[in-house]
Protein backbone atom coordinates (compact mmCIF):
# COMPACT_ATOMS: atom_id res chain seq x y z
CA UNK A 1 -3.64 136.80 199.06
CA UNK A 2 -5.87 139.60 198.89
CA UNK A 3 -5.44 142.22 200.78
CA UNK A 4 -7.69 143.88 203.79
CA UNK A 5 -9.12 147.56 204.35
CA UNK A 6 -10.95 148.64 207.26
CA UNK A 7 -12.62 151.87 207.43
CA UNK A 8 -14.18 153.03 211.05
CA UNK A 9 -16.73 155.51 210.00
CA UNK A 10 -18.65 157.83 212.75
CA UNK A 11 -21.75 157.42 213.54
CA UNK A 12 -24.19 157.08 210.68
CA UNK A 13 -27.79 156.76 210.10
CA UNK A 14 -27.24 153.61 208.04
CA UNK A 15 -23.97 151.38 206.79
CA UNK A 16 -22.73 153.56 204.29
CA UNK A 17 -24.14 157.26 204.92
CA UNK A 18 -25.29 157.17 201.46
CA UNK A 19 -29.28 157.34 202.02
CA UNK A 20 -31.95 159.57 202.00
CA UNK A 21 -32.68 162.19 199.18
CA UNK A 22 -29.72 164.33 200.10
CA UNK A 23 -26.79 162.40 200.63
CA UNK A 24 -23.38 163.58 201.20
CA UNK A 25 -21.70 163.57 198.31
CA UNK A 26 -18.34 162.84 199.82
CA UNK A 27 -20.44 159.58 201.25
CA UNK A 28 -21.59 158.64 197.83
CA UNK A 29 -17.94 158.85 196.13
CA UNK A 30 -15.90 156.97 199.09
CA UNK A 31 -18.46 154.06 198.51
CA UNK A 32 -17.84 154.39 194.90
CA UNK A 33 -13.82 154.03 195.69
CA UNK A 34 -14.69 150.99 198.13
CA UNK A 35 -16.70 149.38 195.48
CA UNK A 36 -13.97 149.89 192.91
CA UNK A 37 -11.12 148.48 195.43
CA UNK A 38 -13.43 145.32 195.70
CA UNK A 39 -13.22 145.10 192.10
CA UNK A 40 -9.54 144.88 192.24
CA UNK A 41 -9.79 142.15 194.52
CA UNK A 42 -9.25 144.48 197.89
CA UNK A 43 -11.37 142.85 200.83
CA UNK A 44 -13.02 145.79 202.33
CA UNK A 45 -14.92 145.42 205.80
CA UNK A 46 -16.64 148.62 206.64
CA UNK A 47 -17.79 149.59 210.29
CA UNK A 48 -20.18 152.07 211.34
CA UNK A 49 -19.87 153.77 214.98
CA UNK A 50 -23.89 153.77 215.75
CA UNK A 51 -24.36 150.13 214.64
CA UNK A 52 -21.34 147.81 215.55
CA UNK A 53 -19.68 149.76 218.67
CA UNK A 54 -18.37 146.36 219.91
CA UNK A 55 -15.93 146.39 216.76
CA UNK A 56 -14.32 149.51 217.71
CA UNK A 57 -13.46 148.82 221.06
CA UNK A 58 -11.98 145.57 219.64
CA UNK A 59 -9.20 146.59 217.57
CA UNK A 60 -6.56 148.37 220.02
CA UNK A 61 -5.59 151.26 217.59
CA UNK A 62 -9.64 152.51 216.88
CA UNK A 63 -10.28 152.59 220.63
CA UNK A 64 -6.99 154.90 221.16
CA UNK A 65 -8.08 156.54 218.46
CA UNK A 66 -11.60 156.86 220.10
CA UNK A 67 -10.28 157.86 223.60
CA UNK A 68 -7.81 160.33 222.76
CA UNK A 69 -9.45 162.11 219.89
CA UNK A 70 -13.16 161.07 220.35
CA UNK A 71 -15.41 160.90 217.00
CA UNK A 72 -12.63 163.78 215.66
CA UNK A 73 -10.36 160.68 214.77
CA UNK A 74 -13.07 158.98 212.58
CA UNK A 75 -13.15 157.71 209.65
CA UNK A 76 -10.33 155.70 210.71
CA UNK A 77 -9.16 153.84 207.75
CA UNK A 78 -6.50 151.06 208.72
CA UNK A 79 -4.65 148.21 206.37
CA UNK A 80 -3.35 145.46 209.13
CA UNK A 81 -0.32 147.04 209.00
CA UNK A 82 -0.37 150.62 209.14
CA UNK A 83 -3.05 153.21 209.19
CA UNK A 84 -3.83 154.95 205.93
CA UNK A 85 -6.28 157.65 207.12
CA UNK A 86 -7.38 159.28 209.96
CA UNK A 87 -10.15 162.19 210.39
CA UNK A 88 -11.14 162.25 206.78
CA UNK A 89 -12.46 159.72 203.76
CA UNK A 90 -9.11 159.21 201.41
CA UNK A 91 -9.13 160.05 197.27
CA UNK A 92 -9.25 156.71 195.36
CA UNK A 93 -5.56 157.74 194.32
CA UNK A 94 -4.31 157.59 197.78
CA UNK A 95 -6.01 154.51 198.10
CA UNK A 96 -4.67 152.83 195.06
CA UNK A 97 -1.36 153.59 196.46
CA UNK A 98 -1.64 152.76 200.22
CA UNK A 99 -2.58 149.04 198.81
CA UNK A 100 0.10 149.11 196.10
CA UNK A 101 -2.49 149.44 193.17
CA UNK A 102 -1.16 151.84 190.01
CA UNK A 103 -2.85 155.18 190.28
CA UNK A 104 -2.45 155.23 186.74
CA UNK A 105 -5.37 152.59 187.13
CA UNK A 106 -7.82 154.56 189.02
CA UNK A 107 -10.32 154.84 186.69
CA UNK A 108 -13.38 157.27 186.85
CA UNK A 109 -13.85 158.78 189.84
CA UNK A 110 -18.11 159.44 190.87
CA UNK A 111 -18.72 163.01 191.03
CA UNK A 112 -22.07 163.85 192.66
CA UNK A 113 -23.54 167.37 192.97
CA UNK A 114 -25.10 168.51 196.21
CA UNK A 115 -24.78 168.95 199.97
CA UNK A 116 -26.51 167.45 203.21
CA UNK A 117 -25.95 164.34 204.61
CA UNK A 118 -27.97 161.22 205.69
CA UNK A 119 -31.18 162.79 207.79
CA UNK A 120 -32.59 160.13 210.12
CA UNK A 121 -36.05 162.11 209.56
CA UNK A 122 -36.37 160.74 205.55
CA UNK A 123 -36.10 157.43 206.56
CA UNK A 124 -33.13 156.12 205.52
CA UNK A 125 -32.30 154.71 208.75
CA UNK A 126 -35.84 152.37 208.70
């Protein structure tokens, strides 16, 4: 059975923050690490703060994560059984070995030059 990851992202202009012509490159490599865990069979269901609020309040541990520590806490990235980051995007490596992958396995990592993040104003968020 495969397993699940959920990542609670803050609020961003679209699903992934990875739009517009500057995006954040920390953005653009955590979707490259989600994309490679769904290629080793990881189911990976990925929430966004400004578009599905409902889902936060309806998993216990993200809305104590949301009262106590506000936006601070997010991303909040949870297997069902324990939490695996809080406040920050994990590496692919950590990853790999929260789910029990080998982080010999890892693979290339996406390295993307640059700074910014998604601005509503380009039009990513249309």
């Amino acid at each position: 059975m495969a397993k699940t990851l959920y990542v609670y992202d803050p609020p961003l202009c679209c699903p992934t923050g990875v739009c517009g012509p500057s995006a954040d490159p920390e953005l653009a490599r955590f979707a490259a690490d989600l994309r490679w865990l769904e290629q080793q069979g990881v189911r990976v269901i990925r929430r966004n703060l400004a578009q599905e609020p409902a889902a936060f309040s309806a998993d216990p541990r993200v809305a104590e994560v949301l009262r106590t520590e506000g936006t601070e806490g997010l991303p909040l990235v949870l297997l069902a059984e324990r939490e695996v980051s809080r406040g920050r995007y994990p590496d692919r490596r950590a990853l790999a070995e929260a789910l029990g992958l080998d982080p010999a396995e890892v693979g290339p990592v996406l390295e993307m030059a640059g700074t910014g993040g998604c601005d509503p104003t380009t039009g990513c968020c249309g």
